[in-house]
Structure formats: structure tokens, C-alpha cells
Protein backbone atom coordinates (compact mmCIF):
# COMPACT_ATOMS: atom_id res chain seq x y z
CA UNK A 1 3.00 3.78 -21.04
CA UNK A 2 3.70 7.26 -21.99
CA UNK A 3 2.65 6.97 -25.10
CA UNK A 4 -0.61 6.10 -23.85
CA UNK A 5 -3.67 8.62 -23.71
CA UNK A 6 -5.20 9.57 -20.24
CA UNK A 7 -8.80 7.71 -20.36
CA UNK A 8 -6.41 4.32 -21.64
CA UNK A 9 -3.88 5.37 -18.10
CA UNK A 10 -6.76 5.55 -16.41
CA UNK A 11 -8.70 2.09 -17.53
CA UNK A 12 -5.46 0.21 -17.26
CA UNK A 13 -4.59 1.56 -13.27
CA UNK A 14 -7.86 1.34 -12.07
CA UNK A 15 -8.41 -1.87 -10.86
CA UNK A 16 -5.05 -2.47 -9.63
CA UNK A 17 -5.45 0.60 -7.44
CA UNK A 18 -8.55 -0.44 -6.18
CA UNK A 19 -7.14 -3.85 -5.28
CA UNK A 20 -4.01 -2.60 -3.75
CA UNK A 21 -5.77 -0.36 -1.72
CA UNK A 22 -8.86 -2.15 -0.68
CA UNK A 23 -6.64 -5.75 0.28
CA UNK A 24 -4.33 -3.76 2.14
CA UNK A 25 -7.19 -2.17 4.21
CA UNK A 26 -8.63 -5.62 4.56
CA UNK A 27 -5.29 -7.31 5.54
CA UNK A 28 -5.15 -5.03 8.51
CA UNK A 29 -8.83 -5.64 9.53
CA UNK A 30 -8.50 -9.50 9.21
CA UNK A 31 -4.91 -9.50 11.08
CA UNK A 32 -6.92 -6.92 14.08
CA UNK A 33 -9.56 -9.59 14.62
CA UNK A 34 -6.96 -12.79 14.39
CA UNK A 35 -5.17 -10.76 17.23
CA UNK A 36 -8.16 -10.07 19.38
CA UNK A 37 -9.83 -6.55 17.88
CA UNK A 38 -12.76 -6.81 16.69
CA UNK A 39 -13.38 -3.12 15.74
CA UNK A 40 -12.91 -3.17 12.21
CA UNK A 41 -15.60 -6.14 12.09
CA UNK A 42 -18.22 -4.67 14.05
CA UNK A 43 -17.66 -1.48 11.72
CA UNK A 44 -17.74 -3.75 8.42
CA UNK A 45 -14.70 -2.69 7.46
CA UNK A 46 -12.97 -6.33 7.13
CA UNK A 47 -14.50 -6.64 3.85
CA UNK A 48 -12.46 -6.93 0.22
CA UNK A 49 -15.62 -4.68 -0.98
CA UNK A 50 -13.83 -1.24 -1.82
CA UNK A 51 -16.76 1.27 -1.52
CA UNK A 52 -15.65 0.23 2.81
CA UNK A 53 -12.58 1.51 2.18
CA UNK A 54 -12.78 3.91 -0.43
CA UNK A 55 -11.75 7.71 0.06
CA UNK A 56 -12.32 9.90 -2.06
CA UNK A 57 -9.38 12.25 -2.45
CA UNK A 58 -7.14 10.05 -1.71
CA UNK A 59 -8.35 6.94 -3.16
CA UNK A 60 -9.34 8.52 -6.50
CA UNK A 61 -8.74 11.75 -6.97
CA UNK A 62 -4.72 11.96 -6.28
CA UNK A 63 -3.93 8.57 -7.92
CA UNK A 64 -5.65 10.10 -11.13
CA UNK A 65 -4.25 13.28 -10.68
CA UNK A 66 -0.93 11.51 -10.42
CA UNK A 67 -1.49 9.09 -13.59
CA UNK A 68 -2.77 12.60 -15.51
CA UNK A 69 0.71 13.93 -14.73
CA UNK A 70 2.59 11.25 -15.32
CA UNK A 71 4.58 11.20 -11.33
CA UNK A 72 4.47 9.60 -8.54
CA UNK A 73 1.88 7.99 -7.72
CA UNK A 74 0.05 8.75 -4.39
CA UNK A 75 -3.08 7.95 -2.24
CA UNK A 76 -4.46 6.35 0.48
CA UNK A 77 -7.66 4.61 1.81
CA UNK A 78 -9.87 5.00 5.04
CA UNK A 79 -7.45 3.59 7.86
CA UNK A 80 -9.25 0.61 8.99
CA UNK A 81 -9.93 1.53 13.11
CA UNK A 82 -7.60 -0.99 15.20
CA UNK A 83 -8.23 -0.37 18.96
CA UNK A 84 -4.80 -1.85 19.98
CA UNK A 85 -5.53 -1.75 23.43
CA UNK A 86 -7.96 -4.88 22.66
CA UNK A 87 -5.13 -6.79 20.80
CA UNK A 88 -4.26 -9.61 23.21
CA UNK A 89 -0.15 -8.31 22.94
CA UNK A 90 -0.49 -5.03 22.53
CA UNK A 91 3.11 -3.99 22.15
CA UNK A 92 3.21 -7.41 19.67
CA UNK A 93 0.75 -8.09 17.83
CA UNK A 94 1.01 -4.11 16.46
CA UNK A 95 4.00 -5.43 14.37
CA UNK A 96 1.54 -8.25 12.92
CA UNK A 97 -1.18 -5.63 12.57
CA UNK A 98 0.93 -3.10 10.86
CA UNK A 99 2.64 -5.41 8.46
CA UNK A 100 -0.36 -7.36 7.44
CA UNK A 101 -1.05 -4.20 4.82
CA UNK A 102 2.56 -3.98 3.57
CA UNK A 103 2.78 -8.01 3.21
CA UNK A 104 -0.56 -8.26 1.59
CA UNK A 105 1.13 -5.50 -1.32
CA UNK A 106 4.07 -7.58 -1.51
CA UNK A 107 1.81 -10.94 -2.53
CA UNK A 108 0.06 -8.76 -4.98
CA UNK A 109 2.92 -7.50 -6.43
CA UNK A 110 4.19 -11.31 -7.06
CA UNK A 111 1.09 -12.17 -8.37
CA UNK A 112 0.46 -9.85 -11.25
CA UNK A 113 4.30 -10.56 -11.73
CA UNK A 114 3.02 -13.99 -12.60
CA UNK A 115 0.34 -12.21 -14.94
CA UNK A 116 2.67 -10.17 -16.51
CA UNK A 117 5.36 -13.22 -17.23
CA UNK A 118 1.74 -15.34 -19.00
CA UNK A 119 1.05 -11.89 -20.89
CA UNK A 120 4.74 -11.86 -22.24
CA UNK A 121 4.40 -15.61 -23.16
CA UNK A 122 1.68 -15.39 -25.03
CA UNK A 123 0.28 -13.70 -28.48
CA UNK A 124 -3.28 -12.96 -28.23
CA UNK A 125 -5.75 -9.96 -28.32
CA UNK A 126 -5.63 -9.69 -24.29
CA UNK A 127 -1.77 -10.11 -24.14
CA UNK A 128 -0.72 -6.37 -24.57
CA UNK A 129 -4.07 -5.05 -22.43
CA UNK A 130 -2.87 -7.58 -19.57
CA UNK A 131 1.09 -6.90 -19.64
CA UNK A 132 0.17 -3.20 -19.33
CA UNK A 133 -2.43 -3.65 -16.72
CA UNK A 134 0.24 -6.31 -14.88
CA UNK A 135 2.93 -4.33 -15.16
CA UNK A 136 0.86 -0.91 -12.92
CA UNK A 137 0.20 -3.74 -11.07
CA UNK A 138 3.76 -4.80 -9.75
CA UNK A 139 4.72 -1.08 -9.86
CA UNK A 140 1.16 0.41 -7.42
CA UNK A 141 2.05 -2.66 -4.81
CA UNK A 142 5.69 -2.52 -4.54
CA UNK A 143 5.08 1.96 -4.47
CA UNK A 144 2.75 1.05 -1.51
CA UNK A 145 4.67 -1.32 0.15
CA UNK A 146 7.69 0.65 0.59
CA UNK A 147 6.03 3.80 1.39
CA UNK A 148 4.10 2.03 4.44
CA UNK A 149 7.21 0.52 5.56
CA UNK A 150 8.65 3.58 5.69
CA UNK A 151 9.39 4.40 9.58
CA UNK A 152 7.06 7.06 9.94
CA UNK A 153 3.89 7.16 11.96
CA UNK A 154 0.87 6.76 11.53
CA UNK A 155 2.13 4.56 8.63
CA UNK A 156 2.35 0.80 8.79
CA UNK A 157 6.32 0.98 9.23
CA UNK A 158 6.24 3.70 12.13
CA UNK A 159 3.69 1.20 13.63
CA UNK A 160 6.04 -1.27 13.45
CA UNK A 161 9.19 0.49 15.09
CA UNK A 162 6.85 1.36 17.67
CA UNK A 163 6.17 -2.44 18.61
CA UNK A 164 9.87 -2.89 18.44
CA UNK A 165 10.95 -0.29 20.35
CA UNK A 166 11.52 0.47 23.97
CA UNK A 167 8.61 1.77 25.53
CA UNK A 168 10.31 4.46 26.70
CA UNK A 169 11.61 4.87 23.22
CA UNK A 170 8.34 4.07 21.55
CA UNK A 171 6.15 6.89 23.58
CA UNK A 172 8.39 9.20 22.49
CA UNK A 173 8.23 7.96 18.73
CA UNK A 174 4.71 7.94 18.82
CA UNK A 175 4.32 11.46 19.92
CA UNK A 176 5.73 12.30 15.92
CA UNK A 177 2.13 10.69 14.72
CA UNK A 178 -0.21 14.01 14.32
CA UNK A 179 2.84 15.63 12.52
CA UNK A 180 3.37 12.44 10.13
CA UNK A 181 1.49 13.12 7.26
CA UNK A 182 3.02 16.74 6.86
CA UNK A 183 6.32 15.21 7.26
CA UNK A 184 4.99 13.04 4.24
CA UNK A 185 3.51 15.41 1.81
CA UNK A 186 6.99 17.78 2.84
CA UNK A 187 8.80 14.74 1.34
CA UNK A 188 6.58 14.32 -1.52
CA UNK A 189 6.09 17.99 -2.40
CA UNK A 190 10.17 18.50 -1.99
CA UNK A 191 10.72 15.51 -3.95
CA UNK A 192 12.88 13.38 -1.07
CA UNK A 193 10.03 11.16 -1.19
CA UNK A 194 11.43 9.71 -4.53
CA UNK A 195 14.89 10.03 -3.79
CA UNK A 196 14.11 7.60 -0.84
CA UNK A 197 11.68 5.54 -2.11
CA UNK A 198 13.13 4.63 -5.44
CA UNK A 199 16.20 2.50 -4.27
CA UNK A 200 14.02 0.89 -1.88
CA UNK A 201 11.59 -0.25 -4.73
CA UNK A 202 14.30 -1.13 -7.27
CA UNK A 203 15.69 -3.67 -4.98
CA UNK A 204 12.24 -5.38 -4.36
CA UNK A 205 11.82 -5.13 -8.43
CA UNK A 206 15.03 -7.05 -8.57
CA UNK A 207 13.98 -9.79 -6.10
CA UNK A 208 10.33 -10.09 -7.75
CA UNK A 209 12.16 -10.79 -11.39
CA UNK A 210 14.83 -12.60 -9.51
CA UNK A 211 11.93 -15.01 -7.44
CA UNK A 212 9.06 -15.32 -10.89
């Protein structure tokens, strides 16, 4: 793709962005509700429409920015409000909560694998435009999945050690959350964030080519 001029980037990583993004939100919202919280609902946020769920630095201006520049690509949506007080497990049902984002990536990611395999097998005027548009595909989901699994809070996988924790241990876990996302962009702006991430996502890669 580097040969590739920025408006072309940009038509090509758009909607899998978007989808990424707006069916992980939704994931979380529909997961909140099957577990007893109903906030995301009432705020019409368990939706697959992404203007709910769109922001817009994070949603559209740093995943262009990154595409421009040709890194890492990173953004984020609204967090879709989870009261998990109202969950009927608390402590549990977080872990279903949390991972319902991160799982709903990794079903993505296998299905524009799928695209990408029909776009290699066949020869028509679409088959370049889709492999391209397949292949950000895999690459945005798996990036997303592994970041939010990462065991950080407030993301998906510092939600997660939280549920599995102690409570003891998990209080004092949770008390990292308002420093989180400078932890984050510390990683990202250091470049550890790649260094971490990258072995993580070549392994999923392998099992995706491995599994389609």
C-alpha cells in the first residue's frame, strides 16, 4: 500500500475503521444489556449506526493522520457507558462486558480474511480494490484487538484483569485507570507501544492464515 496516494489510503481504510470501531462499541452495549445494564440502551448507544459512536479526534482525525504518515495506526470511539454496578455479577460479567469489544474485532478480522482469500481467487475489476480494502481490514481488527487486550485500564483488557483479580488486588489495579491513557500515548509516543504490540499481532496473523 505504500505505493498508494493518500485520498486512495484513505477510501480503502475508511469503512473498515468505521466498522471496527462502531461493532466494537456495539458489542459492549449488546453484552451490558444481556448482563443486566441497560444504560447504553436507554442512551441509544447499542446501535451498529456509527454517527452513536463516532468521535471525532479519535475516530477520524488520528486514524487519518496515522494513514497520512504511514504508522501506527491509532484511535478510539465514544466508550459506550456500562454502569457495572447494574450487571447482575458485577465482578463477572465485567470479563464478558470487556471482551465482547475485543472478540467482536477478532470475528471481523476472520471475516475480511475470508474476503481477502475470494479477492485473491478471483480476476475481476473489484478483485485488487477488495484485497486492498480486506487486507486494512484484517490488519485495523487484529491492531484493535490486541491493544484492548492489553492489561491496562480503562481498556477492555485492564477491565478484564480487574474481574479476575482479587478484590483486594483489583481496587488497587483499578486505582491506575485516570492515569491509563497517558500511560498509553507514553507508549505510543516512545514507540514501546509497537515493540509490544507487534509480536502479539503477528501471532494472531499466523492463526487467522493458519484457521482461513
Amino acid at each position: 500500500m505504500d505505493s498508494l496516494g493518500l485520498i486512495q489510503k484513505i477510501s480503502i481504510f475508511i469503512l473498515p475503521v468505521l466498522f471496527a470501531i462502531t461493532v466494537h462499541e456495539a458489542a459492549h452495549a449488546y453484552a451490558a444489556r444481556y448482563f443486566g445494564d441497560n444504560t447504553a440502551y436507554h442512551e441509544g448507544r447499542m446501535t451498529l449506526n456509527p454517527l452513536k459512536h463516532i468521535d471525532p479526534v479519535g475516530t477520524i482525525l488520528l486514524p487519518l493522520l496515522c494513514v497520512a504518515l504511514g504508522g501506527f495506526i491509532f484511535g478510539w470511539a465514544k466508550p459506550v457507558p456500562v454502569n457495572f454496578g447494574r450487571l447482575r455479577q458485577p465482578k463477572k460479567d465485567m470479563l464478558w462486558v470487556a471482551a465482547a469489544g475485543p472478540l467482536s474485532n477478532l470475528a471481523m478480522a476472520a471475516g475480511w480474511m475470508v474476503l481477502l482469500r475470494v479477492a485473491l481467487g478471483t480476476d475481476t475489476g473489484f478483485s485488487t480494490p477488495l484485497m486492498l480494502m480486506s487486507q486494512a481490514g484484517v490488519t485495523i481488527n487484529v491492531m484493535l484487538m490486541v491493544l484492548n487486550l492489553l492489561p491496562l485500564p480503562p481498556l477492555d483488557g485492564g477491565r478484564i484483569a480487574v474481574s479476575l483479580l482479587p478484590p483486594q488486588q483489583a481496587w488497587q489495579f483499578s486505582r491506575v485507570e485516570p492515569y491509563g491513557m497517558w500511560i498509553l500515548i507514553g507508549l505510543m509516543a516512545t514507540g514501546l507501544l509497537s515493540v509490544i504490540m507487534r509480536p502479539l499481532m503477528d501471532i494472531v496473523f499466523r492463526l487467522l492464515n493458519a484457521l482461513i
